[in-house]
N, C-alpha and C. Protein backbone atom coordinates (compact mmCIF):
# COMPACT_ATOMS: atom_id res chain seq x y z
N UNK A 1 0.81 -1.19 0.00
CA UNK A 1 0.00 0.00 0.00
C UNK A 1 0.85 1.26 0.00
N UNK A 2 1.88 1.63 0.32
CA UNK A 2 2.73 2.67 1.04
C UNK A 2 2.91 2.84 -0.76
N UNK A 3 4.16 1.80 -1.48
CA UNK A 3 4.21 2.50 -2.51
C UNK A 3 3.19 3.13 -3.04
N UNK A 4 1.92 2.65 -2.87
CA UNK A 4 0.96 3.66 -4.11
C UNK A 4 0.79 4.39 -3.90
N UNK A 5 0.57 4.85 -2.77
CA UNK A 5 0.39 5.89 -1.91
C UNK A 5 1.40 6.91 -1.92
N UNK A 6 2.13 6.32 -2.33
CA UNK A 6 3.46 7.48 -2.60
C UNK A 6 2.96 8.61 -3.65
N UNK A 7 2.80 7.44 -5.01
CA UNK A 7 2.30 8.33 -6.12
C UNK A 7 0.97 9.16 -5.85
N UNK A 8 0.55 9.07 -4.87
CA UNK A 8 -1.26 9.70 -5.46
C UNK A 8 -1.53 10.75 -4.53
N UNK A 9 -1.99 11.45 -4.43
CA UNK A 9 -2.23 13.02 -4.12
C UNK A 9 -2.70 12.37 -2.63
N UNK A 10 -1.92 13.23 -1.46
CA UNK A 10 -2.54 12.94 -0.16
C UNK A 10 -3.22 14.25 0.93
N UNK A 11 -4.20 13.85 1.58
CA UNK A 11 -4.93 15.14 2.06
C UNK A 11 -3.91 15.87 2.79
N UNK A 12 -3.80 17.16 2.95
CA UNK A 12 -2.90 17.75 3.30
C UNK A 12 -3.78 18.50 4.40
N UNK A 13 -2.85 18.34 5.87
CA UNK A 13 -3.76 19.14 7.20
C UNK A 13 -3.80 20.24 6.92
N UNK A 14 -5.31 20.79 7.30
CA UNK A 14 -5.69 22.31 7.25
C UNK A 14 -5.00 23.00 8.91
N UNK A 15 -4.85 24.09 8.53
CA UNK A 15 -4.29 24.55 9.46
C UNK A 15 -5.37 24.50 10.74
N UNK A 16 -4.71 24.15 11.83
CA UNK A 16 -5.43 23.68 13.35
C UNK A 16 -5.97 22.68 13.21
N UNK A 17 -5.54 21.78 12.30
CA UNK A 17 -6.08 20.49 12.68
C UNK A 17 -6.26 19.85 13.93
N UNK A 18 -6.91 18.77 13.98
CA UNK A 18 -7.05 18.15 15.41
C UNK A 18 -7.51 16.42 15.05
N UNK A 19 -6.66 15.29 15.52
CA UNK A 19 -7.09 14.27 15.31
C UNK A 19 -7.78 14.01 16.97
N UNK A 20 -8.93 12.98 17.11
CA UNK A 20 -9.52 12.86 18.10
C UNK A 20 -9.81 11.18 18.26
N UNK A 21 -9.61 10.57 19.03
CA UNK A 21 -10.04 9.20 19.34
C UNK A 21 -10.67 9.00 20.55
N UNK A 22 -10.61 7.57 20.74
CA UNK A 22 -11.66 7.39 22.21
C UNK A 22 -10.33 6.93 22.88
N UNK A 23 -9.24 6.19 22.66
CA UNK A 23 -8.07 5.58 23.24
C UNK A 23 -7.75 4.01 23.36
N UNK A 24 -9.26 3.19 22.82
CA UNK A 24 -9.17 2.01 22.86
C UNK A 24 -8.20 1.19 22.08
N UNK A 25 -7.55 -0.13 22.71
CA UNK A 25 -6.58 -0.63 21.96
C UNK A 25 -7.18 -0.12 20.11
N UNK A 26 -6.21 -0.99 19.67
CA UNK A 26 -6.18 -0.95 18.25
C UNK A 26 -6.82 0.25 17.04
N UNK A 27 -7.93 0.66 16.44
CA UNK A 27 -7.94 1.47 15.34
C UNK A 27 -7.41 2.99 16.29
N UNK A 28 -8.40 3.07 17.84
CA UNK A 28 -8.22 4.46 18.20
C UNK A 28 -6.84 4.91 18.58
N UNK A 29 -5.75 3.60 19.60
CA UNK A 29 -5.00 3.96 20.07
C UNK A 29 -3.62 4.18 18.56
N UNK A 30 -3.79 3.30 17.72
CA UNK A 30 -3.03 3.93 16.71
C UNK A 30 -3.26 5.10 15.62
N UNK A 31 -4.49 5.81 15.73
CA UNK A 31 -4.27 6.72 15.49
C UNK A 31 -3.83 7.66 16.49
N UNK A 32 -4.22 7.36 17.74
CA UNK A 32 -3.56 8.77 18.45
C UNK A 32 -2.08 8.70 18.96
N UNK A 33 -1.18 7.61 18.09
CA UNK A 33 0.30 7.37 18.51
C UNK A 33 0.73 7.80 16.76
N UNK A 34 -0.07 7.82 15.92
CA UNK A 34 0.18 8.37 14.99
C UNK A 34 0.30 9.80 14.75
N UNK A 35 -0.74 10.34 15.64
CA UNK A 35 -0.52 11.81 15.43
C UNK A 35 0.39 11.96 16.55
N UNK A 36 0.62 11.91 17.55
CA UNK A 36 1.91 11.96 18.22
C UNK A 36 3.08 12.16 17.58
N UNK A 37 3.45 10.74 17.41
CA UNK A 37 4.61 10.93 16.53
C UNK A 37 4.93 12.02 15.40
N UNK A 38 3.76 12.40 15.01
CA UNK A 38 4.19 13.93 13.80
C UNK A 38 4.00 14.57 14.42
N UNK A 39 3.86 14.93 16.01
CA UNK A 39 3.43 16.16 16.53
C UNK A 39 1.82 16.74 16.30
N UNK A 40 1.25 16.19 16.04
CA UNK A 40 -0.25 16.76 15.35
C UNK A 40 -1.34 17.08 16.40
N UNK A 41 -1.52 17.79 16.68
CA UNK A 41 -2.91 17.71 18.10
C UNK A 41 -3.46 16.52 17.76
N UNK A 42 -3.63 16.08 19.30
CA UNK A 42 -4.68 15.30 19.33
C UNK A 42 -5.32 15.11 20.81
N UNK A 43 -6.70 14.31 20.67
CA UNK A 43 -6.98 14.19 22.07
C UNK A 43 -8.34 13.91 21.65
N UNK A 44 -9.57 14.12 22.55
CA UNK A 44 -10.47 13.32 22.48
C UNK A 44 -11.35 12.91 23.58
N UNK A 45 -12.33 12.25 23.42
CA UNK A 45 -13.29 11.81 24.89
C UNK A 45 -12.98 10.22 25.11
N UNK A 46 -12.52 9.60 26.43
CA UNK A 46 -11.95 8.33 26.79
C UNK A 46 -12.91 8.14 27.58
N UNK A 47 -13.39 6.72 28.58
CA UNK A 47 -14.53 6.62 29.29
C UNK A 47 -13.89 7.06 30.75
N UNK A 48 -15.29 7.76 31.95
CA UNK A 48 -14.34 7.90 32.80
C UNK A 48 -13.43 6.39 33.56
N UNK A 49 -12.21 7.10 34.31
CA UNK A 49 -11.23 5.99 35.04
C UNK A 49 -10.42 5.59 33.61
N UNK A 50 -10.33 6.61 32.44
CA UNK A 50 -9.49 6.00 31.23
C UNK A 50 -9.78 4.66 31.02
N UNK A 51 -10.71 4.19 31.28
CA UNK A 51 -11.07 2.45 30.76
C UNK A 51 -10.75 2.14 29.48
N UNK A 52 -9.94 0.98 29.13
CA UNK A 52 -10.14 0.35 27.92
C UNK A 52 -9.97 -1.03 28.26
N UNK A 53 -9.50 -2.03 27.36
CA UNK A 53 -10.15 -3.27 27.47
C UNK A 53 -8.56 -4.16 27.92
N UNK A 54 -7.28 -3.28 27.88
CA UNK A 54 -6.37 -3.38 28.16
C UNK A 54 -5.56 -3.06 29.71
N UNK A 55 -6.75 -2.61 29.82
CA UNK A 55 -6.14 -1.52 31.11
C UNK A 55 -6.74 0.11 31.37
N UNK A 56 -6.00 0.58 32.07
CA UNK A 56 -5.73 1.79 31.79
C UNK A 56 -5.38 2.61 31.25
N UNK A 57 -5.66 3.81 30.62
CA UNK A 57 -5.41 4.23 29.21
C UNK A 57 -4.39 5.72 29.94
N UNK A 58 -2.98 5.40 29.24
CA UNK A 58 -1.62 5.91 29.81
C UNK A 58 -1.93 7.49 29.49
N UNK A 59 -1.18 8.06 30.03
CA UNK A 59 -1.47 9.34 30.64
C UNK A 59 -0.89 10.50 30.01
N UNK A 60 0.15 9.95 29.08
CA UNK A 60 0.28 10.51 28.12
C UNK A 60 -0.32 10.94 26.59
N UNK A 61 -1.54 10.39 26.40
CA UNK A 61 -3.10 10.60 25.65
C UNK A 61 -3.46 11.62 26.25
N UNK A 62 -3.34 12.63 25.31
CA UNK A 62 -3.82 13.66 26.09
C UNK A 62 -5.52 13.87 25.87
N UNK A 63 -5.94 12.79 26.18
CA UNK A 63 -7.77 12.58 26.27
C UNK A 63 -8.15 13.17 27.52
N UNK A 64 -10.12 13.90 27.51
CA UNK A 64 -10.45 13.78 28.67
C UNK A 64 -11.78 12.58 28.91
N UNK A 65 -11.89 12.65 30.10
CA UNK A 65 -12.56 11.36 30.58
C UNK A 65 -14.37 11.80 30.45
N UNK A 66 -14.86 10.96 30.24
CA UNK A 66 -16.53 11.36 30.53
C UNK A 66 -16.69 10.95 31.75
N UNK A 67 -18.25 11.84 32.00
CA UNK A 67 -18.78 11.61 33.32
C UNK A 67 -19.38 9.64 33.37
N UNK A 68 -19.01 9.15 32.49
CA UNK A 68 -19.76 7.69 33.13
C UNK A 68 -18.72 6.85 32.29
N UNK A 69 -17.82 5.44 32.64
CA UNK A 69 -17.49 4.94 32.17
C UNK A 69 -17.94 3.74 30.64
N UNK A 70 -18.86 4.04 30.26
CA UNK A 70 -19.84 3.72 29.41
C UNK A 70 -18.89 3.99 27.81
N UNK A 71 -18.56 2.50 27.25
CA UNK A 71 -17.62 3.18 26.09
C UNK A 71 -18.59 3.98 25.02
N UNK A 72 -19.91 3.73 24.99
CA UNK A 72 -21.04 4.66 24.15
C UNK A 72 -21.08 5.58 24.10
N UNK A 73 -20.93 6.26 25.26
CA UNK A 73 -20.73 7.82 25.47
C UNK A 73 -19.64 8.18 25.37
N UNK A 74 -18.25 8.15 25.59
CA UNK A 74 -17.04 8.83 24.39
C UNK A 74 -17.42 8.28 23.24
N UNK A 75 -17.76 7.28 22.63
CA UNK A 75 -17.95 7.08 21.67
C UNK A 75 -18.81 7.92 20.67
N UNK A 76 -20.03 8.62 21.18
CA UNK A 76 -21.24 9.60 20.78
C UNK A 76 -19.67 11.01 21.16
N UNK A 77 -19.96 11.14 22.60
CA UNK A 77 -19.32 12.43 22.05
C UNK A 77 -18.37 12.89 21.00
N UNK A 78 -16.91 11.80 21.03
CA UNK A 78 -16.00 11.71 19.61
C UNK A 78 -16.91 12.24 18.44
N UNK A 79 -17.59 11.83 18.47
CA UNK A 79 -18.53 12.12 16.73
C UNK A 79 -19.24 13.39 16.80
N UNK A 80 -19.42 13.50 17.65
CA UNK A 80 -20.70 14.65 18.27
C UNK A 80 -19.18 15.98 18.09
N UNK A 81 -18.33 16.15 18.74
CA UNK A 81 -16.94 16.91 18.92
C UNK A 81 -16.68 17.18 17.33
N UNK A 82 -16.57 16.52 16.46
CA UNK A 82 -15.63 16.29 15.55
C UNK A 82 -16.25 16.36 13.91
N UNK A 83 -15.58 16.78 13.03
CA UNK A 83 -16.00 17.07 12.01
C UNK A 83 -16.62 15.95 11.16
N UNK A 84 -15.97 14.98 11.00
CA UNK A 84 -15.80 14.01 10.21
C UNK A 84 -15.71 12.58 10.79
N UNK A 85 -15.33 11.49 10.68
CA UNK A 85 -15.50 10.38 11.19
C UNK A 85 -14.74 9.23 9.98
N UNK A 86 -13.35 8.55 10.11
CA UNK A 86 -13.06 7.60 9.79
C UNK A 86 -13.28 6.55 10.99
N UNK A 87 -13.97 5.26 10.42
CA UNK A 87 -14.37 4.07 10.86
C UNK A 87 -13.39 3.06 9.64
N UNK A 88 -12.42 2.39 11.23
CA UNK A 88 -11.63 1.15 10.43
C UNK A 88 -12.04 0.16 11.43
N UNK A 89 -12.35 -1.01 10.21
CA UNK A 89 -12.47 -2.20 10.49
C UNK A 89 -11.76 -3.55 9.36
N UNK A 90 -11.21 -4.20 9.48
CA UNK A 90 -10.63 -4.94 8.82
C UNK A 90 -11.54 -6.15 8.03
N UNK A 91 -13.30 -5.92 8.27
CA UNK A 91 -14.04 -6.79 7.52
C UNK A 91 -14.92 -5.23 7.02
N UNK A 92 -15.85 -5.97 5.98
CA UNK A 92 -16.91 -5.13 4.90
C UNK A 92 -17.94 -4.88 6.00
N UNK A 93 -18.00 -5.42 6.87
CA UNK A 93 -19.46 -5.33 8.00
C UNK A 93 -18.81 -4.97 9.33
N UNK A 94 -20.02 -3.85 9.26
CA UNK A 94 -20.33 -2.94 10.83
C UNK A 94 -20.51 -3.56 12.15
N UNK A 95 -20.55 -4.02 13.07
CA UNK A 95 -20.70 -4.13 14.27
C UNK A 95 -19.97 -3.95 15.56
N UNK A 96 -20.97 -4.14 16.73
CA UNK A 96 -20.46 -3.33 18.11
C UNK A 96 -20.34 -2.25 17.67
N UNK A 97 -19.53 -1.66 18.35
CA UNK A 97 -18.96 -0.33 18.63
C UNK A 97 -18.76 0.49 17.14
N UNK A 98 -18.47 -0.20 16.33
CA UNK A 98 -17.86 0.20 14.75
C UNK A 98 -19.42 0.84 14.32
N UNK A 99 -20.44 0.06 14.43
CA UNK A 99 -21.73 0.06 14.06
C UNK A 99 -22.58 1.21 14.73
N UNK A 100 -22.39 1.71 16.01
CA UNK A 100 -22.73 2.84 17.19
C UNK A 100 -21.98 3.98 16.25
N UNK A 101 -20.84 3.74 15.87
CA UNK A 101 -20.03 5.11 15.62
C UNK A 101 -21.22 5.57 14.71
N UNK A 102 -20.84 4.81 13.53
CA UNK A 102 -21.95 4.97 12.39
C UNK A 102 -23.13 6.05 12.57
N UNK A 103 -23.97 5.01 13.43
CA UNK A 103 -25.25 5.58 13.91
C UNK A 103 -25.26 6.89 14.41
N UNK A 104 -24.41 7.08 15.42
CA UNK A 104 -24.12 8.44 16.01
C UNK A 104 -23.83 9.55 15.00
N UNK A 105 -22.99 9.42 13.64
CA UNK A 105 -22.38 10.38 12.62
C UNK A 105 -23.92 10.18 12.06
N UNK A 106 -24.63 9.47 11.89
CA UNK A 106 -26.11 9.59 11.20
C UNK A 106 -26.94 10.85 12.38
N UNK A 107 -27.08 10.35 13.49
CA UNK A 107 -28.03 11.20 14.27
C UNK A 107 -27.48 12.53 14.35
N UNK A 108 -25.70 12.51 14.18
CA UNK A 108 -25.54 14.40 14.33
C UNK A 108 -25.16 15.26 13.39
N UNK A 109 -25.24 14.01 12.14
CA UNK A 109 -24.95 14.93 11.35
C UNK A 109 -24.10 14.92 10.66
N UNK A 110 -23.00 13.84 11.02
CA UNK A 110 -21.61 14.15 10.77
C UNK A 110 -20.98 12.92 9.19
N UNK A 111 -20.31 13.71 8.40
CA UNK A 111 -19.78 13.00 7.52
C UNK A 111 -18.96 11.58 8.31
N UNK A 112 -19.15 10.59 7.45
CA UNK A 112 -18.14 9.31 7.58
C UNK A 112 -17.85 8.63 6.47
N UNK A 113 -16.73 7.87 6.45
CA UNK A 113 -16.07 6.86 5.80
C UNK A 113 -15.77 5.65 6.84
N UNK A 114 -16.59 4.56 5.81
CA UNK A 114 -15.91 3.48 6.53
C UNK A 114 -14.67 2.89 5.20
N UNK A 115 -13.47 2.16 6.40
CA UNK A 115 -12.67 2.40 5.85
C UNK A 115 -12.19 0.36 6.12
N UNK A 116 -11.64 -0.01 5.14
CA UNK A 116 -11.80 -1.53 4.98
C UNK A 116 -10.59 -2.20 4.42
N UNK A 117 -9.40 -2.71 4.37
CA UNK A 117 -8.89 -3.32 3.29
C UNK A 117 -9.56 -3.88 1.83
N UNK A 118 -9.40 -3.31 1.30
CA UNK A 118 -10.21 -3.03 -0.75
C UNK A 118 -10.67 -1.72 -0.49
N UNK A 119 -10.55 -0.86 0.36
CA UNK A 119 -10.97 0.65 0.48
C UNK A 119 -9.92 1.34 -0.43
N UNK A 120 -9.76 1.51 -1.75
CA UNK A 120 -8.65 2.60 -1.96
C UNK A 120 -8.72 3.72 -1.42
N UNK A 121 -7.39 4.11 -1.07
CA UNK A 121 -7.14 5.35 -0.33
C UNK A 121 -7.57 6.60 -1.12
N UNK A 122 -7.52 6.58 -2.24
CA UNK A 122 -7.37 7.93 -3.00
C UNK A 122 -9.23 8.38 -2.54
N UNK A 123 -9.65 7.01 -2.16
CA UNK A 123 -11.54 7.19 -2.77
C UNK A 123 -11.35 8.09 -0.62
N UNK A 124 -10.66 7.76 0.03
CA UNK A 124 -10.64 8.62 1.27
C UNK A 124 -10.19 9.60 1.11
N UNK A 125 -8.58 9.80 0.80
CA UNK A 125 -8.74 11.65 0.36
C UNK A 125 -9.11 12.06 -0.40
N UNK A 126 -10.26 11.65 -0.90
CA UNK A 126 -11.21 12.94 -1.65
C UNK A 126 -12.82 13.22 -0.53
N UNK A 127 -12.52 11.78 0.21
CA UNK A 127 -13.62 12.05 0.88
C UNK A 127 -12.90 13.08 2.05
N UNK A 128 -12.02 12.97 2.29
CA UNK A 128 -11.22 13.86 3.53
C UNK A 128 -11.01 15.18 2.11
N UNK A 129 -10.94 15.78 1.54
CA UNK A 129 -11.16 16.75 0.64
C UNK A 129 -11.70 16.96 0.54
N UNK A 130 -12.76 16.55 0.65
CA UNK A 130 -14.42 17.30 0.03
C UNK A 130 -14.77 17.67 1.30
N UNK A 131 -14.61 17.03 3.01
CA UNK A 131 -15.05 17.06 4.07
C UNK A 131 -14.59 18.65 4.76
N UNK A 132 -12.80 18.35 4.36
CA UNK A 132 -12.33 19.60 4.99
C UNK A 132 -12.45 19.39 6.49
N UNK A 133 -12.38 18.28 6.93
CA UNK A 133 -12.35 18.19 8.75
C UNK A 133 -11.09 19.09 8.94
N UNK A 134 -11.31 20.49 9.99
CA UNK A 134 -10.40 20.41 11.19
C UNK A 134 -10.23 19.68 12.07
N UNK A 135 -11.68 19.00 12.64
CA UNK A 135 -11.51 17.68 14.16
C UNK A 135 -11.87 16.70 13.36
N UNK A 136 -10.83 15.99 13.08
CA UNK A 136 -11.26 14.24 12.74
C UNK A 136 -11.27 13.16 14.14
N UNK A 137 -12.46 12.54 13.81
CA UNK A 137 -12.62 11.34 14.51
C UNK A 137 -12.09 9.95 13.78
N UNK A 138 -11.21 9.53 14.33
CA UNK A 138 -11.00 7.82 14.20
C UNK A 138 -10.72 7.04 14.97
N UNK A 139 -12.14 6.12 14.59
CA UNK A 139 -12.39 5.03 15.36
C UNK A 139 -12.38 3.99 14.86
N UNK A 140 -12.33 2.84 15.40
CA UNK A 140 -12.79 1.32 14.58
C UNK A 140 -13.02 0.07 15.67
N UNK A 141 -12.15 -1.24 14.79
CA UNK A 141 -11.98 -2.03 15.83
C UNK A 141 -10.79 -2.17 16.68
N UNK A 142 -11.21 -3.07 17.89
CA UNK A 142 -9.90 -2.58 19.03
C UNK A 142 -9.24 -3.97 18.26
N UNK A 143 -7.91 -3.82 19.37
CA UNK A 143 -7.45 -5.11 18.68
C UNK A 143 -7.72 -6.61 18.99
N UNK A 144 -8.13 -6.41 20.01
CA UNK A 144 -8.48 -8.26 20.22
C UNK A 144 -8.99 -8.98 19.51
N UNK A 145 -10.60 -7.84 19.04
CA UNK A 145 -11.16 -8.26 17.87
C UNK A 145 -10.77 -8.41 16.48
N UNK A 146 -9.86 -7.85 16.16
CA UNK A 146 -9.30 -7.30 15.17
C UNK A 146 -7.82 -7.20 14.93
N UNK A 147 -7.17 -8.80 15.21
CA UNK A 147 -5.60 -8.46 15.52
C UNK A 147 -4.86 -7.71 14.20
N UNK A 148 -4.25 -7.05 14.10
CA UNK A 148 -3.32 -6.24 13.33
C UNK A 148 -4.00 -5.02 12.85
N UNK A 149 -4.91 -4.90 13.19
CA UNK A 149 -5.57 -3.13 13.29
C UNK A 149 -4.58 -2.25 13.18
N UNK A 150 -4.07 -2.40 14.64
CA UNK A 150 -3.04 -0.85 14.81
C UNK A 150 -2.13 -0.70 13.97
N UNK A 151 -1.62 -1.84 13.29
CA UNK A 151 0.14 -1.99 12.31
C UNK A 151 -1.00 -0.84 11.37
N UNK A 152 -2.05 -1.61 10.97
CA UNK A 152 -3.00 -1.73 9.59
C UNK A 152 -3.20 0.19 9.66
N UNK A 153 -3.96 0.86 10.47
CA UNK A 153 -4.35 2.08 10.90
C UNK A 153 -3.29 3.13 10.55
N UNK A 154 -2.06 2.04 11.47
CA UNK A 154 -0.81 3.33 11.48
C UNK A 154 -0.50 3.75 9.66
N UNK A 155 -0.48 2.40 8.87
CA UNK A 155 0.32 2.62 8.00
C UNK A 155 -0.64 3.34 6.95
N UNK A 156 -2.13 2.55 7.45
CA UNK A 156 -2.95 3.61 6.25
C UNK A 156 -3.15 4.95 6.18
N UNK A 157 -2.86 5.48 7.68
CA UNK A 157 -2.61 6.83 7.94
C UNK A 157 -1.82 7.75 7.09
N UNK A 158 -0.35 6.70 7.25
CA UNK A 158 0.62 6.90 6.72
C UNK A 158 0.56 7.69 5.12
N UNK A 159 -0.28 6.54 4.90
CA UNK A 159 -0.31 6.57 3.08
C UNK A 159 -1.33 8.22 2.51
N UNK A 160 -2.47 8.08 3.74
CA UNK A 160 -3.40 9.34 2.80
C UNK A 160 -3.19 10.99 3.31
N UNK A 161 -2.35 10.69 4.21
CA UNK A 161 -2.39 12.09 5.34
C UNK A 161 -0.84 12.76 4.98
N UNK A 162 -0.72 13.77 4.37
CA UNK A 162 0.38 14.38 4.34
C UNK A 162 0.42 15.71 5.51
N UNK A 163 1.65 16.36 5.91
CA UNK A 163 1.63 17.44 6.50
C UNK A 163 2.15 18.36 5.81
């Protein structure tokens, strides 16, 4: 994927961007170690007590916590906060949590892409082009469900997101 991605036009951050996740292993926590690493704001709504399915969600995420540990509710707010909405999942079909995101970008309003292996990238930055998010949301599956998410997330990041 990386080579093609080389060649093909990648969305370029608008100034004040902001990437946003919930912090859960796999799609959320590699995007928000992705924008790290380039320096990129980020941060986001985590459940309260930083819950995830791993533990405790490290303290260096610069997330804040909701009033109820309920992963639904960061989950609604993320979408509710945020311009746009990438949803990764490594199958063609929605469920759990992947499936809530959805619903939530339906009830507020908010543009989404779900995003899949056979998803070409180029067909996302145009949807991240046409969207123009300053606050992106990305979410998906964590990893238990979904082993190699985070490698998968980081690198597709990699490929459509220029700075």
């Amino acid at each position: 994927m990386t080579e093609a991605c080389i060649e093909m036009e990648r969305f370029r951050l608008p100034y004040g961007f902001k990437l946003v996740s919930g912090g859960q292993s796999g799609a959320d926590r590699a995007a928000l170690d992705w924008a790290i690493e380039r320096k990129i704001e980020c941060g986001g709504w985590c459940p309260k007590g930083r819950k995830t399915e791993d533990g405790t969600l490290e303290a260096r995420y610069p997330l804040k916590e909701t009033a109820s540990s309920s992963y639904l509710q960061r989950t609604e707010w993320n979408v509710r906060d945020s311009d746009a909405t990438l949803i990764f999942t490594l199958t063609q079909e929605l469920d759990g949590g992947s499936k809530r995101t959805l619903e939530f970008a339906q009830k507020h309003g908010r543009p989404f892409k779900h995003v899949y292996p056979g998803v070409k990238p180029e067909s996302v930055v145009k949807f991240l082009q046409r969207v123009r998010p300053r606050v992106l949301n990305v979410a998906g599956k964590r990893e238990s469900s979904a082993p190699g998410i985070s490698a998968w997330v980081h690198d597709y990041l990699n490929g459509i997101i220029g700075s």
